[in-house]
C-alpha atoms as a PDB file:
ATOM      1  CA  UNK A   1      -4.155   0.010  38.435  1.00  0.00           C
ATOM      2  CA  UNK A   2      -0.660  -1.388  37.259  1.00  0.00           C
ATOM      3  CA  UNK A   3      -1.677  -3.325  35.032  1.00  0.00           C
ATOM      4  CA  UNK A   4      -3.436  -0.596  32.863  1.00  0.00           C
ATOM      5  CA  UNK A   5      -0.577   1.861  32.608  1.00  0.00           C
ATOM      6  CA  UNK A   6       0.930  -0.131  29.813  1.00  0.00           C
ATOM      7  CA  UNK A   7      -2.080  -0.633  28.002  1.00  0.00           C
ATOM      8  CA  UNK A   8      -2.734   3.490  28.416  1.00  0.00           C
ATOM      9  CA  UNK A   9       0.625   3.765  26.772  1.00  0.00           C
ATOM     10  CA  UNK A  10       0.233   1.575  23.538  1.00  0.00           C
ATOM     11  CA  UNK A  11      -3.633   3.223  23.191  1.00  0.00           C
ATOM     12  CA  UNK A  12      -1.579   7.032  23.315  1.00  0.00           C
ATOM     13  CA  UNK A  13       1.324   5.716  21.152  1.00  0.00           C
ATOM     14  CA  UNK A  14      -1.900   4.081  18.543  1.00  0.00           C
ATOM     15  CA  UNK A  15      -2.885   7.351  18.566  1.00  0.00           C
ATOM     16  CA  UNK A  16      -0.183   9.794  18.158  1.00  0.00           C
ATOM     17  CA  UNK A  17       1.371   7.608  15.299  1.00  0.00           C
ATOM     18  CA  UNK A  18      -0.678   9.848  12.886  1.00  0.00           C
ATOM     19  CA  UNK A  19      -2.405   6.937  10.771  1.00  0.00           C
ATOM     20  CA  UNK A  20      -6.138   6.823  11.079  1.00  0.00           C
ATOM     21  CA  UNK A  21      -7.263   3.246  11.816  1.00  0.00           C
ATOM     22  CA  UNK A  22      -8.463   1.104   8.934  1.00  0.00           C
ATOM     23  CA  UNK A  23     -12.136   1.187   8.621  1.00  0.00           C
ATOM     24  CA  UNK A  24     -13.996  -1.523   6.283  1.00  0.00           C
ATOM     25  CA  UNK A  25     -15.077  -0.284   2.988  1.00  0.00           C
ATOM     26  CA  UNK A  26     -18.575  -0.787   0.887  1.00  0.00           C
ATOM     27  CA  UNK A  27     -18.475  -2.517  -2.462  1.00  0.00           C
ATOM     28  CA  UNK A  28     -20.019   0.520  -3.208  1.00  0.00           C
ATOM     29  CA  UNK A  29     -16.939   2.777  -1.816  1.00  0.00           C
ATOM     30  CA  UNK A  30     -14.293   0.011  -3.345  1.00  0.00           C
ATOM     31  CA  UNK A  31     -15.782   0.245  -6.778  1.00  0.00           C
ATOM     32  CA  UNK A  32     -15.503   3.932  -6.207  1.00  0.00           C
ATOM     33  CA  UNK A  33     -11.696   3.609  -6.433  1.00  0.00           C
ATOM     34  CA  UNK A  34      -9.131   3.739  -9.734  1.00  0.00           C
ATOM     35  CA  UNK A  35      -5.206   3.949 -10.216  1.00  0.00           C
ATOM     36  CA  UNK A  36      -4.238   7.085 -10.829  1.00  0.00           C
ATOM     37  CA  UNK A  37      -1.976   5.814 -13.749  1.00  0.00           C
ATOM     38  CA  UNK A  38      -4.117   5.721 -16.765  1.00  0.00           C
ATOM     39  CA  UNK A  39      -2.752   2.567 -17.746  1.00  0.00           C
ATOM     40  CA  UNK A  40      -3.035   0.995 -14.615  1.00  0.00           C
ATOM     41  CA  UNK A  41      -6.632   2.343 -14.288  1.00  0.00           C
ATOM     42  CA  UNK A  42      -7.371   0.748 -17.763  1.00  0.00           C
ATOM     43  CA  UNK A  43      -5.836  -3.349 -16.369  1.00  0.00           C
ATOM     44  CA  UNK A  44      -7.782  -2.508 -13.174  1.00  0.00           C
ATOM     45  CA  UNK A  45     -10.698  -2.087 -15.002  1.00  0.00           C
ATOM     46  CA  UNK A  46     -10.316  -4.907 -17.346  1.00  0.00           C
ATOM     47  CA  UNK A  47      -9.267  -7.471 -15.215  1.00  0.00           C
ATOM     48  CA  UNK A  48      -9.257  -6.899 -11.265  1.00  0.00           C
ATOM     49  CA  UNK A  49     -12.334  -4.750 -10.431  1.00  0.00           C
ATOM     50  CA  UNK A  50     -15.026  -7.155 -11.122  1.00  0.00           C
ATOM     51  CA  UNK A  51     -13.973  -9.475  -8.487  1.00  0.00           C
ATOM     52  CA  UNK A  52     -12.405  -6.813  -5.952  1.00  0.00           C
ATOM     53  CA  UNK A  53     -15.118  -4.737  -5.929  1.00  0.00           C
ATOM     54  CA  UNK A  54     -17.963  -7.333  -5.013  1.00  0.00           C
ATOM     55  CA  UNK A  55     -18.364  -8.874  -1.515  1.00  0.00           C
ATOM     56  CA  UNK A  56     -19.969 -12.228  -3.020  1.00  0.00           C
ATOM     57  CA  UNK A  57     -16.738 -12.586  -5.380  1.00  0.00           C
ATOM     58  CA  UNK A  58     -15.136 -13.148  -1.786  1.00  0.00           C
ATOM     59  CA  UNK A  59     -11.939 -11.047  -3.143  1.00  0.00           C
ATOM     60  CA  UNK A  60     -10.103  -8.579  -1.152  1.00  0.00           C
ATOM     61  CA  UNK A  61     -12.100  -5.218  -1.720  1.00  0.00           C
ATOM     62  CA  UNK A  62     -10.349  -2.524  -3.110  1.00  0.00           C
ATOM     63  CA  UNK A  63      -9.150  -0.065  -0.612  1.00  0.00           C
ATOM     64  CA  UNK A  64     -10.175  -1.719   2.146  1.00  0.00           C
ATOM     65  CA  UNK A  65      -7.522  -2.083   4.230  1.00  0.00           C
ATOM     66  CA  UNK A  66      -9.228  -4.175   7.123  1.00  0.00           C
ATOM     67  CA  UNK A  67      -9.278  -6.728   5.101  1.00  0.00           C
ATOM     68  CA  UNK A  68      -5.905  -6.355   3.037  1.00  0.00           C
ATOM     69  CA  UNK A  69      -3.770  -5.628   6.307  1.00  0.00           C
ATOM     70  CA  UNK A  70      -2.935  -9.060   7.410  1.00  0.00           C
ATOM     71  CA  UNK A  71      -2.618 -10.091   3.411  1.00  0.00           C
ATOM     72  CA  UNK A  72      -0.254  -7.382   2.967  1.00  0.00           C
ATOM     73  CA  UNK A  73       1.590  -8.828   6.251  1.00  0.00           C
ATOM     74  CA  UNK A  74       2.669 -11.209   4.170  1.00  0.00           C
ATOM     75  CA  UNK A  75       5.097  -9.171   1.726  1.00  0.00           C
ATOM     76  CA  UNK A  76       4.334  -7.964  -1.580  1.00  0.00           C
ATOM     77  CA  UNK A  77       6.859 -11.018  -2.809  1.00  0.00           C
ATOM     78  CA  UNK A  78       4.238 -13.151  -1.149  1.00  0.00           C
ATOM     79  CA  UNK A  79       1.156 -11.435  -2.629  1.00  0.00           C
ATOM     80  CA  UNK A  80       2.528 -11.099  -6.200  1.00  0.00           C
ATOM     81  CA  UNK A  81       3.723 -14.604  -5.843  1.00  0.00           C
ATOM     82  CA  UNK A  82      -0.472 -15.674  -5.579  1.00  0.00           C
ATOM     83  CA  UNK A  83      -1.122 -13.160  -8.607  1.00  0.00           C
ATOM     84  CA  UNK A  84       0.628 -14.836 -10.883  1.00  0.00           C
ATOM     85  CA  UNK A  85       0.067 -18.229  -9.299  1.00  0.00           C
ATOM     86  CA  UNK A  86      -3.363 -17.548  -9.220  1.00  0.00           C
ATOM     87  CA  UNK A  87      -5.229 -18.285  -5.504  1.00  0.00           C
ATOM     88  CA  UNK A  88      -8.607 -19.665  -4.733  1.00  0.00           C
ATOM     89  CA  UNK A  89     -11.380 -18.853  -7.088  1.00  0.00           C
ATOM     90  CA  UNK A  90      -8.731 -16.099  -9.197  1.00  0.00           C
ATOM     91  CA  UNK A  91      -7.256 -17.339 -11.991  1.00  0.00           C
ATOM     92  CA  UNK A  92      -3.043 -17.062 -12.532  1.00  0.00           C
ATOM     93  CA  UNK A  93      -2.630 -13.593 -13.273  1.00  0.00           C
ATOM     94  CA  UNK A  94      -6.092 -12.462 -12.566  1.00  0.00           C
ATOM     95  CA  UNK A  95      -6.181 -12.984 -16.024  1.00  0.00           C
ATOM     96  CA  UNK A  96      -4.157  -9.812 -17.018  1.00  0.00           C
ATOM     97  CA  UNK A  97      -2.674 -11.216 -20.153  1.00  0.00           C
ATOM     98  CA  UNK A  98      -0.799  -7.885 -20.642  1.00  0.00           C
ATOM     99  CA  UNK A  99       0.159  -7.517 -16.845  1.00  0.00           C
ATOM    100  CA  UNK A 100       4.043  -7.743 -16.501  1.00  0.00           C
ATOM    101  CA  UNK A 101       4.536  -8.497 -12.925  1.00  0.00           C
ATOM    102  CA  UNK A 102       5.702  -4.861 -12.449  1.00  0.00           C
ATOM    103  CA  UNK A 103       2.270  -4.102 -13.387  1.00  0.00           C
ATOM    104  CA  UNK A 104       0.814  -7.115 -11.047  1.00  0.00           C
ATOM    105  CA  UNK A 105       2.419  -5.071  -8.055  1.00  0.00           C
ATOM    106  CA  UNK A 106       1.480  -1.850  -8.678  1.00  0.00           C
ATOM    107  CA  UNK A 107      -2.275  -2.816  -8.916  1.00  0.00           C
ATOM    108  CA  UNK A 108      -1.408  -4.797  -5.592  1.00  0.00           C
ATOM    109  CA  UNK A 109       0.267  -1.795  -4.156  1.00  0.00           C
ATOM    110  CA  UNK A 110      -3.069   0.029  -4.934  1.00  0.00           C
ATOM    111  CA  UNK A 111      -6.085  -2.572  -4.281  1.00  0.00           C
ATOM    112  CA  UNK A 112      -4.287  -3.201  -1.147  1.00  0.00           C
ATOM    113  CA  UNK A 113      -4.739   0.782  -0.092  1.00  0.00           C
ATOM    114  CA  UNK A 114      -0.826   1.072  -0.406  1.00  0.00           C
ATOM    115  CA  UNK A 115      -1.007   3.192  -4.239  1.00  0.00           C
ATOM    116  CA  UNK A 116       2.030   6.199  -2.930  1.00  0.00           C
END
């Protein structure tokens, strides 16, 4: 009986933190999803949605933070890092020849469910 008092604890502190828990996303409900920025909205659109809006693309979804959670562990140093690298099957800069890497973390920021 112990034992389960501190799991009881983290559950009630999981609970009262006031963020919902992540819940996976369709492609449908990712593809769903823009910036709010009309120029961000506009790169999005040209250059990261096809990918991170299709399961078989094996990107990231958009918005879907079960899957972008433990990538976004990483840093956003480390995740703009692989943007303009390029990682896997997407090409160095997702192939956003206008992106500035200002740009490259702000459509991180927001594919990754972090957008303020």
């Amino acid at each position: 009986m112990r034992a389960l008092l501190p799991i009881a604890a983290l559950l009630l502190a999981a609970c009262s933190s006031g963020e919902a828990p992540a819940a996976p996303l369709t492609a449908e409900q990712s593809a769903a999803l823009a910036p709010k920025d009309p120029r961000l909205a506009q790169l999005y659109a040209g250059s990261c949605k096809g990918c991170h809006t299709v399961k078989a693309a094996q990107a990231p979804l958009t918005g879907d933070r079960t899957i972008w959670n433990s990538r976004w562990a990483q840093g956003e140093a480390a995740l703009l890092a692989a943007a303009i690298q390029g990682k896997k099957g997407m090409p160095a800069g997702g192939q956003c020849f206008e992106c500035t890497p200002g740009d490259l973390t702000a459509l991180i920021r927001f594919m990754a469910g972090r957008e303020p």
